[in-house]
Protein backbone atom coordinates (compact mmCIF):
# COMPACT_ATOMS: atom_id res chain seq x y z
CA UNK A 1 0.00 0.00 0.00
CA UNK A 2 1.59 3.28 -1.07
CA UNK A 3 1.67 6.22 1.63
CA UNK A 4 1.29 9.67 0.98
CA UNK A 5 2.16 11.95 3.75
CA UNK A 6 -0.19 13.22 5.71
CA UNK A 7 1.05 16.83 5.21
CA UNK A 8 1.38 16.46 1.26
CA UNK A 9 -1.46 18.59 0.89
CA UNK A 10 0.56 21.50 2.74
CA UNK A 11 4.03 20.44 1.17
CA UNK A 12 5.55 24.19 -0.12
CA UNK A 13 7.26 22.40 -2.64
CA UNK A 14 3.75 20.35 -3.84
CA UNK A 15 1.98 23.76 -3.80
CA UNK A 16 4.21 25.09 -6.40
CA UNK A 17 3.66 22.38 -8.44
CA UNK A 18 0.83 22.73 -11.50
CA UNK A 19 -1.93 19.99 -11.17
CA UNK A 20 -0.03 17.93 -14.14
CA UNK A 21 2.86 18.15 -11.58
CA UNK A 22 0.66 17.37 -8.48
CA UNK A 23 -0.91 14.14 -10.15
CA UNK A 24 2.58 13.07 -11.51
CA UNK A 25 4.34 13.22 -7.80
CA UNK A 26 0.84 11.04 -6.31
CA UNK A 27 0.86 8.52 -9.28
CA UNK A 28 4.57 7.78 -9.22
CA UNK A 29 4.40 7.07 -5.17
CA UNK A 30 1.76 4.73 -6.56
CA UNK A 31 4.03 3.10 -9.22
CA UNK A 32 6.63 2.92 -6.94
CA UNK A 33 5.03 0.90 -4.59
CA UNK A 34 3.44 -1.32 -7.43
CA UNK A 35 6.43 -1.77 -9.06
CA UNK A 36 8.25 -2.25 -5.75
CA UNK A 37 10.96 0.02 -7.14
CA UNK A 38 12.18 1.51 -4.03
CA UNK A 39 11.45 5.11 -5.50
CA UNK A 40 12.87 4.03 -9.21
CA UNK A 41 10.94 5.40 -11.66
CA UNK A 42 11.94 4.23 -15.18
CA UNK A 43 12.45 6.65 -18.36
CA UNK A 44 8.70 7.39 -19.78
CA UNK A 45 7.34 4.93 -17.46
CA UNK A 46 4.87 7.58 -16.61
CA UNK A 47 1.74 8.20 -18.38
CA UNK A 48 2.35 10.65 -21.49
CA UNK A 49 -0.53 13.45 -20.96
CA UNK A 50 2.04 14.45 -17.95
CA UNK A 51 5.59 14.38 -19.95
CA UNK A 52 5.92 18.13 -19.38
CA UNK A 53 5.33 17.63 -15.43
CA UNK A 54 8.24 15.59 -15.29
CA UNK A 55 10.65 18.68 -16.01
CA UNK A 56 8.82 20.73 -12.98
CA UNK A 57 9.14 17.58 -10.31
CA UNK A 58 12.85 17.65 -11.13
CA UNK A 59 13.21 21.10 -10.57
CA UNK A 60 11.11 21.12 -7.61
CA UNK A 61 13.81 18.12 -5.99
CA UNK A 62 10.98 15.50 -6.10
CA UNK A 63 12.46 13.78 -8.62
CA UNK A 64 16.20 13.76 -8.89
CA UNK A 65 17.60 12.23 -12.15
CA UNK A 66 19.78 8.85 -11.95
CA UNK A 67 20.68 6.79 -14.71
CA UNK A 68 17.32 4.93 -16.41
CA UNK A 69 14.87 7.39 -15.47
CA UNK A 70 14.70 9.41 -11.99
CA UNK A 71 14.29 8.60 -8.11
CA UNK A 72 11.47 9.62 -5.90
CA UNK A 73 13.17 11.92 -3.45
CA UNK A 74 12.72 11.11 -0.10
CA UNK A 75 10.31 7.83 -1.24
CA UNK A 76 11.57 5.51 1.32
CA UNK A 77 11.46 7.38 4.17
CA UNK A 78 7.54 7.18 3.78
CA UNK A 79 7.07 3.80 2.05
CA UNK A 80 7.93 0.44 2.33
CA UNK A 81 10.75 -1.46 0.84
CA UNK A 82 10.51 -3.90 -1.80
CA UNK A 83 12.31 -6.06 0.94
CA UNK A 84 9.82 -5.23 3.68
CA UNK A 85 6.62 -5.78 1.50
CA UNK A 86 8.62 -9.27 0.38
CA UNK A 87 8.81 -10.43 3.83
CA UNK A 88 4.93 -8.93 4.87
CA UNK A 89 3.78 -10.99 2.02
CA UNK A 90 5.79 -14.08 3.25
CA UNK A 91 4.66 -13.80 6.69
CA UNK A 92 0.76 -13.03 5.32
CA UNK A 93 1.01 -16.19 3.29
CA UNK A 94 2.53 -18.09 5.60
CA UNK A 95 0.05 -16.96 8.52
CA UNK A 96 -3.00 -18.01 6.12
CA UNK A 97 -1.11 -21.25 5.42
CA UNK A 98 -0.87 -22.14 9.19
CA UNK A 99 -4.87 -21.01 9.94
CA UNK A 100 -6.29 -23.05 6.76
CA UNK A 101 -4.34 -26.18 8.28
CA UNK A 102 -5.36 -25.63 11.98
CA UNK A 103 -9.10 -24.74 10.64
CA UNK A 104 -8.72 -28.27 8.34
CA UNK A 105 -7.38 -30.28 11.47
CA UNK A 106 -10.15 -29.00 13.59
CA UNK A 107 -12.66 -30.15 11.03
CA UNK A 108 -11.22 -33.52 10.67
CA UNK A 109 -11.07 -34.12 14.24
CA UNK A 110 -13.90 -36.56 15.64
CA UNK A 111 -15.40 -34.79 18.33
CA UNK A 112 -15.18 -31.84 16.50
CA UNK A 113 -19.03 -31.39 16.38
CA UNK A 114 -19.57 -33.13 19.81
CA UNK A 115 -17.44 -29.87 20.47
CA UNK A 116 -19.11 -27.29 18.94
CA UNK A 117 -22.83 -28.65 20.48
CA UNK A 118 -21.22 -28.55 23.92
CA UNK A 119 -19.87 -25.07 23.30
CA UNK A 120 -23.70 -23.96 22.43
CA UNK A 121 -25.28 -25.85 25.30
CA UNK A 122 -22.39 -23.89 27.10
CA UNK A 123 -23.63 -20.22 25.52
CA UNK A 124 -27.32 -21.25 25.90
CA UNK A 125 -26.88 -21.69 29.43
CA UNK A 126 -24.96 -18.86 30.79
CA UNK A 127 -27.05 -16.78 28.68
CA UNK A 128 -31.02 -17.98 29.62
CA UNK A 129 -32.92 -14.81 28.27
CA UNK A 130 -31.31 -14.03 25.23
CA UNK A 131 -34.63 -12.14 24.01
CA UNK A 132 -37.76 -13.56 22.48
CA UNK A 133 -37.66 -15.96 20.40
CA UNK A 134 -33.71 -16.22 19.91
CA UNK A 135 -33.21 -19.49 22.22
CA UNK A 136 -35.46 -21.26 20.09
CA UNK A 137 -34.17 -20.17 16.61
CA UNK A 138 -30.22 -20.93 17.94
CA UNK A 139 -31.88 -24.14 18.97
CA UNK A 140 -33.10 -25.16 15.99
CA UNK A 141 -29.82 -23.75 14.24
CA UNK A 142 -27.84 -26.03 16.51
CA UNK A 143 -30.08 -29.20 15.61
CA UNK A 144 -29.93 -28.28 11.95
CA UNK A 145 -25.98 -28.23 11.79
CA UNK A 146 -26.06 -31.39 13.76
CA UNK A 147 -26.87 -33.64 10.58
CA UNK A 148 -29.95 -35.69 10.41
CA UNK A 149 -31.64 -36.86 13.16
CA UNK A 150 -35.12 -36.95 14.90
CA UNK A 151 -33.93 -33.57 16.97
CA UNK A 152 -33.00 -32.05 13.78
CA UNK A 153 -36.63 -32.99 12.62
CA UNK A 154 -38.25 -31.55 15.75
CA UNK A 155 -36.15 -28.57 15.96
CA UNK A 156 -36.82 -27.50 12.06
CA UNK A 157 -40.38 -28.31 12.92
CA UNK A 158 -40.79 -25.66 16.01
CA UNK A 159 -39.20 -22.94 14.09
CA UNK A 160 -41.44 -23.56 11.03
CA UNK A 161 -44.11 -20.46 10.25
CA UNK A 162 -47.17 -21.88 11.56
CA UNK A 163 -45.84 -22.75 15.03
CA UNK A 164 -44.06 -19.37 15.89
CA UNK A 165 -43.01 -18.73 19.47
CA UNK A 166 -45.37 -16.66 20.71
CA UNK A 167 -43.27 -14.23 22.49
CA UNK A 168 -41.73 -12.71 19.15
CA UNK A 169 -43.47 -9.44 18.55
CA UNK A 170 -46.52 -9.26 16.11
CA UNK A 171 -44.83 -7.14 13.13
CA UNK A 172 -41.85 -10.27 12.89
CA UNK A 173 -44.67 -12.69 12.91
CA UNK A 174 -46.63 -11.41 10.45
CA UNK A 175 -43.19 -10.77 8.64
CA UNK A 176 -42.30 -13.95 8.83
CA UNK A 177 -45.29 -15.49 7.39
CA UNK A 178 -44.96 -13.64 4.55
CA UNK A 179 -43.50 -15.22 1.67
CA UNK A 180 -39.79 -14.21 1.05
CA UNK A 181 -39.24 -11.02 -1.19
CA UNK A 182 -37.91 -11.73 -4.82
CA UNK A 183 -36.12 -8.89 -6.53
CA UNK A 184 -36.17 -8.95 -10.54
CA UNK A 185 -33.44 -8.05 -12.53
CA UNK A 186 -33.95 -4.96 -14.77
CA UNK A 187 -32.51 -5.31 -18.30
């Protein structure tokens, strides 16, 4: 993710600058970080509607010319280096490498859904009034992800329309026992 300071906006030198100039400056701390470039900014890498900026952003010092193209003054002391977003995007992958096999291993383990029911009958418990109707619904949601069986059947039948609890307020029973909203594609 490129930075821009914070006090760009209020930068003497980017307030001398023409809006050509201005857009140059923020697009090439874009490239920079895109190309990982560490503030290298090739010859007519940039986009050609701003050729004539490039002249004023090396005479302003935000570009100073090196062989191949110019360097983004001052670039690294706001923005990362193409060694540092190397080793962020290691340590992301690697991070989302160790969760997917911890999340697999959990999966595959036997009681892991013995687990997960015990942890509900654990939240269920310490929290007895949840509200109206909510007990019964995570009830039934329990029993559902539970696979088949004759408490699955029972649970999906409580929670069905007809047989409503009948502490859930009349607007979200009437609500409910509408028939679900279908939107239509316009084309």
């Amino acid at each position: 993710m490129a930075r821009l300071d914070t006090g760009w906006h209020n930068n003497p030198k980017v307030l001398r600058l023409s809006d050509k100039g201005m857009a140059l400056h923020a697009w090439s701390i874009s490239y920079c970080d895109a190309a990982r470039s560490d503030g290298f900014i090739a010859q007519d890498a940039w986009p050609a509607r701003f050729r004539r900026a490039v002249g004023e952003l090396e005479r302003s010092g935000m570009w100073e010319r090196c062989h191949g193209g110019y360097y983004l003054h001052d670039y690294l002391q706001y923005n990362r280096s193409r060694a540092r977003i190397d080793d962020y995007m290691r340590a992301k992958r690697e991070a989302g490498r160790a969760g997917g096999q911890a999340s697999a291993s959990a999966r595959a383990a036997p009681n892991g859904r013995a687990k997960r029911q015990q942890m509900l009958n654990e939240h269920l418990k310490q929290n007895s009034t949840p509200g109206p109707g909510v007990r019964e619904l995570t009830v039934a949601a329990a029993a559902v992800n539970s696979g088949p069986s004759p408490a699955r059947e029972a649970a999906t039948a409580a929670t069905s329309f007809d047989n409503l609890d009948e502490t859930l307020p009349d607007e979200v029973r009437h609500r409910l026992a509408q028939p679900p909203i279908v939107s239509h594609a316009v084309g």
